[in-house]
Structures are given as C-alpha cells and as structure tokens.
Protein backbone atom coordinates (compact mmCIF):
# COMPACT_ATOMS: atom_id res chain seq x y z
CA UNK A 1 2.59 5.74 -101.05
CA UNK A 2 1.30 3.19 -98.58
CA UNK A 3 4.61 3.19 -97.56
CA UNK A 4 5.35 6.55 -96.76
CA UNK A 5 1.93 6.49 -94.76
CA UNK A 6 3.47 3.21 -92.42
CA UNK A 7 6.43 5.33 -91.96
CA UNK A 8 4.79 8.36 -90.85
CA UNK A 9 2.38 6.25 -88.73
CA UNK A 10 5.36 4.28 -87.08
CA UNK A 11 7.36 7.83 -86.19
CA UNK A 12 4.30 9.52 -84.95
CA UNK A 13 2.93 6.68 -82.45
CA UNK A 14 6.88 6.76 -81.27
CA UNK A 15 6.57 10.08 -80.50
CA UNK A 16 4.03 10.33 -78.82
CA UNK A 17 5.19 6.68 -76.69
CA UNK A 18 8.31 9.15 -75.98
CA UNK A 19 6.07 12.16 -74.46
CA UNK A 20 4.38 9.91 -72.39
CA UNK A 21 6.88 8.58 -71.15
CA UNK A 22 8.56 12.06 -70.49
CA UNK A 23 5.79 13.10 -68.34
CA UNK A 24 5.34 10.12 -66.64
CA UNK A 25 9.01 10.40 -65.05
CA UNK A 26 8.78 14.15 -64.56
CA UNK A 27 5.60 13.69 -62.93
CA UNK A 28 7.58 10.84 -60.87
CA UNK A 29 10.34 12.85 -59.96
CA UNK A 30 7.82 15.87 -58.71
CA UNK A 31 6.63 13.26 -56.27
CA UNK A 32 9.80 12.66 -54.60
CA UNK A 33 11.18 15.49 -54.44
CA UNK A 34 8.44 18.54 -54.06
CA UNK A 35 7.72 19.43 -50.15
CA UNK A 36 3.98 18.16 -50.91
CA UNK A 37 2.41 15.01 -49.04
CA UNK A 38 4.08 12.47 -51.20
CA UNK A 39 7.68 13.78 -49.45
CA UNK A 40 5.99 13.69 -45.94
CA UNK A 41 5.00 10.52 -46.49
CA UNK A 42 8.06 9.03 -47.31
CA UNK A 43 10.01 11.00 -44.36
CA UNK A 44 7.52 9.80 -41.99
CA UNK A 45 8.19 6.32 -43.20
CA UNK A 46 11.89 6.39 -42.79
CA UNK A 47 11.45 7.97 -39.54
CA UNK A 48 9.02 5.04 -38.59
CA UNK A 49 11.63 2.58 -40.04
CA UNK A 50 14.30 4.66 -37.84
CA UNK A 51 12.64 4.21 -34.59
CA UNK A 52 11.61 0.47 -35.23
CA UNK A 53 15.26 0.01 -35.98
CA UNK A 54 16.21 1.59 -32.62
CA UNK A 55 13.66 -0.03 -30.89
CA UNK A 56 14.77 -3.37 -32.02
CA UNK A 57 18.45 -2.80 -30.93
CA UNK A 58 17.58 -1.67 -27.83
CA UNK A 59 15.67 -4.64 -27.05
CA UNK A 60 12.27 -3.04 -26.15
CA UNK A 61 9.28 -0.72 -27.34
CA UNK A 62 10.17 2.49 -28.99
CA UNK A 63 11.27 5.46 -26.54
CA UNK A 64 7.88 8.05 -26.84
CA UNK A 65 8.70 11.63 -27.82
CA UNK A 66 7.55 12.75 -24.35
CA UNK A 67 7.88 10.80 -21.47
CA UNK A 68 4.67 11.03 -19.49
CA UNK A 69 4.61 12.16 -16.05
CA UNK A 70 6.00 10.28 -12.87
CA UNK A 71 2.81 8.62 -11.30
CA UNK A 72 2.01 9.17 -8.00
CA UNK A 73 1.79 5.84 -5.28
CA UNK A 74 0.48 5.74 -2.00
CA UNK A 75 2.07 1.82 -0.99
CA UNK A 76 0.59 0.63 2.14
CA UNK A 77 0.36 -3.00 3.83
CA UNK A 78 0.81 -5.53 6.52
CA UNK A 79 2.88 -8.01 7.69
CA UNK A 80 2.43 -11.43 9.96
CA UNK A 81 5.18 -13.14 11.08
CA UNK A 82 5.96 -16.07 13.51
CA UNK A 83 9.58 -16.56 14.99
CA UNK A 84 10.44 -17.95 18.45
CA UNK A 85 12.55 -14.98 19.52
CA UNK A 86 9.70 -11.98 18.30
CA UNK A 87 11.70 -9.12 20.16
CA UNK A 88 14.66 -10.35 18.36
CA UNK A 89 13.33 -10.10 14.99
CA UNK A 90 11.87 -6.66 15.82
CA UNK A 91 15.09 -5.59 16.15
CA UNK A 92 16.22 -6.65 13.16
CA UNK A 93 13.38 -5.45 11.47
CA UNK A 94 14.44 -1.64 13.19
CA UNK A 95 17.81 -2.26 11.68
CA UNK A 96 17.06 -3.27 8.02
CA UNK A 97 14.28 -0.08 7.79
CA UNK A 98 16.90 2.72 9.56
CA UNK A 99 19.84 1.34 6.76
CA UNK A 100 17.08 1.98 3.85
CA UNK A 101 16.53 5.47 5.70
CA UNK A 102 13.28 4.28 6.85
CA UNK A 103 11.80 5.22 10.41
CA UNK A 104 10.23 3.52 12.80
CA UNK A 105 6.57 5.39 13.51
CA UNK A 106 5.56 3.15 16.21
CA UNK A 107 6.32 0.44 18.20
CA UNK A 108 5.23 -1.98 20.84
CA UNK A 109 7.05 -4.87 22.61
CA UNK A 110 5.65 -7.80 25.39
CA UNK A 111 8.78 -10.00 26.48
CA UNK A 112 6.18 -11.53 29.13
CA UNK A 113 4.54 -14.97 29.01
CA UNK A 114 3.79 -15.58 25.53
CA UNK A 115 6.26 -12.82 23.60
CA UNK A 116 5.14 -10.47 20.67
CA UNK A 117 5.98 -7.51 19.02
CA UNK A 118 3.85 -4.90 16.84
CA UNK A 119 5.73 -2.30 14.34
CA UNK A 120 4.75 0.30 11.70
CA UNK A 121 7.15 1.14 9.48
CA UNK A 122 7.53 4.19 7.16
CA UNK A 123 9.88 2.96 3.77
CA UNK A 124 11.36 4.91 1.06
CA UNK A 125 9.36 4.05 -1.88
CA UNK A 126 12.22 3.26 -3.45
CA UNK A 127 13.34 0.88 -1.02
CA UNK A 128 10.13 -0.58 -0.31
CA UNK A 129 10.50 -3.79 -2.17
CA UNK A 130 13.97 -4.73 -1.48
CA UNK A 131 13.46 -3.86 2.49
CA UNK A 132 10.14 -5.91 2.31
CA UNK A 133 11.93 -9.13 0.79
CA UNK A 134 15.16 -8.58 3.45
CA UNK A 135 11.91 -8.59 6.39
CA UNK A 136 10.68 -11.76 4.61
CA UNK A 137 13.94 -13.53 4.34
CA UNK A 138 15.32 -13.36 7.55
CA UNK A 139 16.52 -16.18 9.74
CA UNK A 140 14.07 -17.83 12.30
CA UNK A 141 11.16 -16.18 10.44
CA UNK A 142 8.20 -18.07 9.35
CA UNK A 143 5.71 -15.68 6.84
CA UNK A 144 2.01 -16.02 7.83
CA UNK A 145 0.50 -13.62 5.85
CA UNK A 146 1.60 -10.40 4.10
CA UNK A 147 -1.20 -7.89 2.12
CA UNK A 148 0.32 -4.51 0.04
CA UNK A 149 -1.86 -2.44 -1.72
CA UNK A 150 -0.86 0.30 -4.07
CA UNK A 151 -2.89 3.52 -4.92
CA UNK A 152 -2.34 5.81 -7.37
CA UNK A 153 -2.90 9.56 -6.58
CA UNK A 154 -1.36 11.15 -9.48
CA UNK A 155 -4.82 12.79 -10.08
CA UNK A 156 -4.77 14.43 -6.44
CA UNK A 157 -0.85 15.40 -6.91
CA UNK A 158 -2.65 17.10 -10.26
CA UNK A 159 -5.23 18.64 -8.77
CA UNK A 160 -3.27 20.41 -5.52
CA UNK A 161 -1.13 21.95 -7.90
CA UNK A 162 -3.15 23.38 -9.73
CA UNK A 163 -5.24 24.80 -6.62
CA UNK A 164 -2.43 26.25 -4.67
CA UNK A 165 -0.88 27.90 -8.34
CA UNK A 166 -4.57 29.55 -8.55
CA UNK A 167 -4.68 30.65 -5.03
CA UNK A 168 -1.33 31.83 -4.97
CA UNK A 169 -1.93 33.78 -8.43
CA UNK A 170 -6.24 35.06 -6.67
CA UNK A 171 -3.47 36.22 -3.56
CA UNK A 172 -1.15 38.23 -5.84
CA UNK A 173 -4.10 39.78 -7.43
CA UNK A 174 -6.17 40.56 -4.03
CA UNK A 175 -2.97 42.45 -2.68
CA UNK A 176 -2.48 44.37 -5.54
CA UNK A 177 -5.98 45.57 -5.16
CA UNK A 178 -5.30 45.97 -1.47
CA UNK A 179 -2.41 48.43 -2.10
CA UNK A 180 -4.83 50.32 -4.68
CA UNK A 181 -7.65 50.19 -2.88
CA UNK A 182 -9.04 54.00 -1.09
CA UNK A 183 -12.61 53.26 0.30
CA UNK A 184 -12.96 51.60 3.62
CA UNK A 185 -15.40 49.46 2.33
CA UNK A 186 -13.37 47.97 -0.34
CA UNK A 187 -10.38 47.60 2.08
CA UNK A 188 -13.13 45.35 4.23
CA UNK A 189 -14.18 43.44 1.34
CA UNK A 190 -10.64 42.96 0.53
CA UNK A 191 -9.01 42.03 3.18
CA UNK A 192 -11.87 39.34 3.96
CA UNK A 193 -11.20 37.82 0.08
CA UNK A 194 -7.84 37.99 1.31
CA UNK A 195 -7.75 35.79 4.53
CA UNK A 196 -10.04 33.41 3.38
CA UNK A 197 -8.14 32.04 0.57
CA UNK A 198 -4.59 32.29 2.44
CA UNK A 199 -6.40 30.48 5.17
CA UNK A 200 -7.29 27.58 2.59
CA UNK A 201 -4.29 27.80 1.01
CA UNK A 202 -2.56 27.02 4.58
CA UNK A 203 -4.91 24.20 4.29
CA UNK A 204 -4.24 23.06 0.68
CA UNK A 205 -0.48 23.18 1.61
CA UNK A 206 -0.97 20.86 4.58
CA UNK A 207 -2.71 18.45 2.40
CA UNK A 208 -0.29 18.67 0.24
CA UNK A 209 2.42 18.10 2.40
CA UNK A 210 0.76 15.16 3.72
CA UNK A 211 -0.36 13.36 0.63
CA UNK A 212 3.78 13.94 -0.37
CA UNK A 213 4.93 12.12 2.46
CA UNK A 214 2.58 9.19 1.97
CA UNK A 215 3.65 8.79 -1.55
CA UNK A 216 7.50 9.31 -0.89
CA UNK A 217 7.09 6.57 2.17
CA UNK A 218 5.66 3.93 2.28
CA UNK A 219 3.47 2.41 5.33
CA UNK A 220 3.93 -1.60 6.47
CA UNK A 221 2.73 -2.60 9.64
CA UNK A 222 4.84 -5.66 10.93
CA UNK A 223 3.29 -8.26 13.81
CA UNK A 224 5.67 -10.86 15.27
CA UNK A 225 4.38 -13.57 17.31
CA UNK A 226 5.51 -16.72 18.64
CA UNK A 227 4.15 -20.17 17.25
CA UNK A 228 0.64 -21.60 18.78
CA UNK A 229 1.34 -24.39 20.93
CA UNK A 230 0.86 -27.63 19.64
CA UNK A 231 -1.80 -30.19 20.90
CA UNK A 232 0.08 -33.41 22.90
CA UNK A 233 -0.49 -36.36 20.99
CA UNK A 234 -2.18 -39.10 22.79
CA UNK A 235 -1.07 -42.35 23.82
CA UNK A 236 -0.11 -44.97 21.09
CA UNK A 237 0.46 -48.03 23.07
CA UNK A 238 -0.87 -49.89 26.47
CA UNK A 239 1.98 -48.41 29.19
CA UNK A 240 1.52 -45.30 27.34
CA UNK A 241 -2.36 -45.49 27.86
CA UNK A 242 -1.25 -46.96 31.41
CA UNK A 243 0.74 -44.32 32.56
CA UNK A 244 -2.21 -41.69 30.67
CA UNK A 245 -4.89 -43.19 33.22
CA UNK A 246 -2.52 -42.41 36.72
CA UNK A 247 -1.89 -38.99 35.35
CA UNK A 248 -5.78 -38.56 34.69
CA UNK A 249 -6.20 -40.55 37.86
CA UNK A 250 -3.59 -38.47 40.33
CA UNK A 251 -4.87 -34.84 38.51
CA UNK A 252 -8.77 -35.88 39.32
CA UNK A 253 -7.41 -36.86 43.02
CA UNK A 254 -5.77 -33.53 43.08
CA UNK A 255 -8.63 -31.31 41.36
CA UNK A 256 -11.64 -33.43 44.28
CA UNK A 257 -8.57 -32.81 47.43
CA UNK A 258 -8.66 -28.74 45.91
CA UNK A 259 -12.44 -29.22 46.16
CA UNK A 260 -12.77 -30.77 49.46
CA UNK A 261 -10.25 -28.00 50.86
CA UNK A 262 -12.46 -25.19 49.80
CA UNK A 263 -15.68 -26.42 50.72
CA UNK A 264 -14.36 -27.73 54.31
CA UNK A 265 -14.35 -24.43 55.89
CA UNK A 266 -17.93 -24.08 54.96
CA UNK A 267 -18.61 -27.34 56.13
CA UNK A 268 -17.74 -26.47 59.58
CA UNK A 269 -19.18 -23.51 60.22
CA UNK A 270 -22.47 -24.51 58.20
CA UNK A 271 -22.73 -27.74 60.83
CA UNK A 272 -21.79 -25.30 63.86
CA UNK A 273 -24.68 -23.27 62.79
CA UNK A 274 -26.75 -26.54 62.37
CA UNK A 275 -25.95 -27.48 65.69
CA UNK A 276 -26.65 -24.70 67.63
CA UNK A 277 -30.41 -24.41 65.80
CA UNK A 278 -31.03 -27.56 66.73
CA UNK A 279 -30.05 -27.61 70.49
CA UNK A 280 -31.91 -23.74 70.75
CA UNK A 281 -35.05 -25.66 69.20
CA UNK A 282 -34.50 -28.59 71.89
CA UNK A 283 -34.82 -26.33 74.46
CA UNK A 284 -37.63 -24.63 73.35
CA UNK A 285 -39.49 -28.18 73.02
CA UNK A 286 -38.48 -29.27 76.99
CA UNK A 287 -39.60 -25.56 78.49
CA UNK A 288 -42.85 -26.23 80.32
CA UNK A 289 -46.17 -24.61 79.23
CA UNK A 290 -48.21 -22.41 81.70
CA UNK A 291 -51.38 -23.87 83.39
C-alpha cells in the first residue's frame, strides 16, 4: 500500500516537473520570436553590435544615420612677414593665391628707400590652409606674426533662408490678392504690402549674397617688410676705440663748421647793423647844443 502511494507520488511530482518545464520553454521561445519588445531588443542589439563592428573596421566612430549640415565659416586673418626683397615676395604671394583661384582685392607697393608691400587676399576656403602654409614657406621669408580667426555663421546661413523662403512665399500670396483684388483701396493697400517686402527681400538677398562670399573666401591680409637695421656694435679694442674718437672727433668738427656756416651770415649783417647804431649814436653825442 505504502508502496503504491511512493509510486503515485514519484509519477505525479514528474509530471508536473515536465509541465513546468513545458511552459517555461514555450514561454522562452514566445520571447524570441513574437514582434513584442523582447524581439526589438535583441534586433537593436545586433544592429548596435553591427555598427560597432563597422566602426571598428573602418578605423573611426560610427557613421550617424544623418549627416548633419555643412557648417558655415567666415576665415579671416593677417599676416607679417620680413624678407629683403618685399616686392619680390609680393609677387609670389600674387602667384600662389591666382593658382588656388584666389584674387587679389587690394594691393599696395613702395620700392623707395626702405621697401614694403601690403596685400589682402581673398582664398578659396578650401584652399585656405594649404595656400597659407605655401605663403609661410617660401624662400627669403622670415614669419613675424600670423593671427586667423574662424567664425561660424551657420545660424545666419539658417536664418536668411528661412526669411527670403517666407518673403518669397508673403510675395506669391500678395500678388495673388493683387490679381483678385476690385476696390481701389485694397489695390493701395496691396501694392504697398507688396513693395515693401520685395524691397527687403532685395535687401535680404544682398546680405545673403555677401555673407556667401565671405564664407566661400576667405580674407588674409599679408604685410612684407624689410628687416630693422641693426645697431653697430661698438669698439672692442684700443685702435678700434682710437679710430671711434677721430670719427666722433672729425663728425663734431663737421656738425660746429655746419654751425658756424649758418650762423655767419647773421653774424655779418647783425655787426653791420651794430655798427651803423653806434656811429649814428656818435654823431648824435658830438652835435652841439643850442645856447
């Protein structure tokens, strides 16, 4: 009897072991395979896994879904250089910018007494950096000082878009209304809408237009100049200091015989005039009074 009871014990706790266990796969199997959030999951995992693997291949950070917008630079600087032959180097400077497709915006040259030259540049953005390091590089150029600065107008490249697409779309509107319109009044009132926002959209254009060509070239004023003269050492021995002194000696002879040659004329005609006082007041003295 006990037996039997063991038995039927043993079979029933197998049982239900074996309907657990049922469910416990089937509810396993749901998981991987319904379209619920355990299946995103794992898709979004093997897509992670994906681009990590691509992204390690490739030797950099994963490429985004959508690449943001191009940003918008406005590059300008300045440029100091020294060189013995400055209207030579401007030259140069005129070739290396017109073979990047650059232009020359101004451009000043003195060959006279102590040489220089003054440039502004307008560079392809592109170019910019590679055109700037040719500049720097050249032969018989010594780099004083060079300043770029970099501003980003994306936000202003934003913004006139979207003003001139909403004036252009306010125009198309106002002329409909123009070509529908019957009382004089409204044609007035029209018309006036009308000009004023094509006249600010001329003016939103020309902005526009502007701000495009500043970011597509790049400014870089260029100054070449010719080394500062150098002070003359002084003399390191006794003939050295010898031959110093006669030099000081015959230039202070020279500077008193300048002196005595400008003041000589005054001389004269100061003791000509000194003279003749003095004999006038002579004869004065010797005239006899009256009794």
């Amino acid at each position: 009897m006990r037996t039997r009871f063991v038995t039927a014990a043993a079979a029933a706790l197998i049982v239900v072991t074996a309907l657990a266990g049922c469910s416990a796969s089937g509810g396993g199997s749901s998981s991987g395979t319904s379209g619920g959030g355990g299946g995103v999951a794992d898709t979004s995992g093997k897509a992670a896994a994906g681009v990590t693997g691509r992204s390690a291949s490739s030797g950099g950070a994963a490429e985004p879904a959508a690449a943001p917008a191009e940003r918008a630079v406005v590059t300008t600087g300045s440029l100091r250089l020294v060189s013995d032959h400055p209207i030579r180097i401007a030259q140069r400077i005129t070739d290396l910018v017109e073979a990047a497709d650059g232009r020359i915006a101004r451009s000043s040259e003195d060959p006279s007494g102590r040489p220089s030259a003054q440039l502004s540049l307008r560079i392809p953005s592109d170019a910019f950096q590679r055109t700037l390091t040719a500049i720097q590089q050249q032969d018989g150029v010594d780099v004083r000082d060079v300043q770029i600065d970099a501003t980003d107008v994306t936000a202003r490249v934003t913004d006139y878009g979207v003003r001139i697409a909403n004036l252009r779309t306010s125009i198309t509107r106002l002329q409909a209304l123009l070509a529908k319109a019957t009382s004089s009044s409204a044609l007035v009132e029209i018309e006036g809408a009308l000009t004023d926002r094509q006249g600010t959209l001329e003016q939103l254009l020309a902005e526009q237009r502007t701000l495009t060509d500043q970011v597509a070239y790049a400014t870089l004023d260029v100054s070449v100049v010719v080394p500062a003269a150098a002070p003359k050492a002084g003399p390191g021995d006794f003939v050295g200091g010898l031959v110093a002194g006669f030099e000081a000696l015959a230039a202070t002879g020279s500077a008193l015989a300048v002196g005595a040659g400008v003041l000589l004329p005054w001389v004269v005609v100061l003791g000509a005039l000194g003279a003749a006082a003095a004999l006038i007041a002579r004869r004065v003295r010797r005239r006899p009074t009256s009794a």
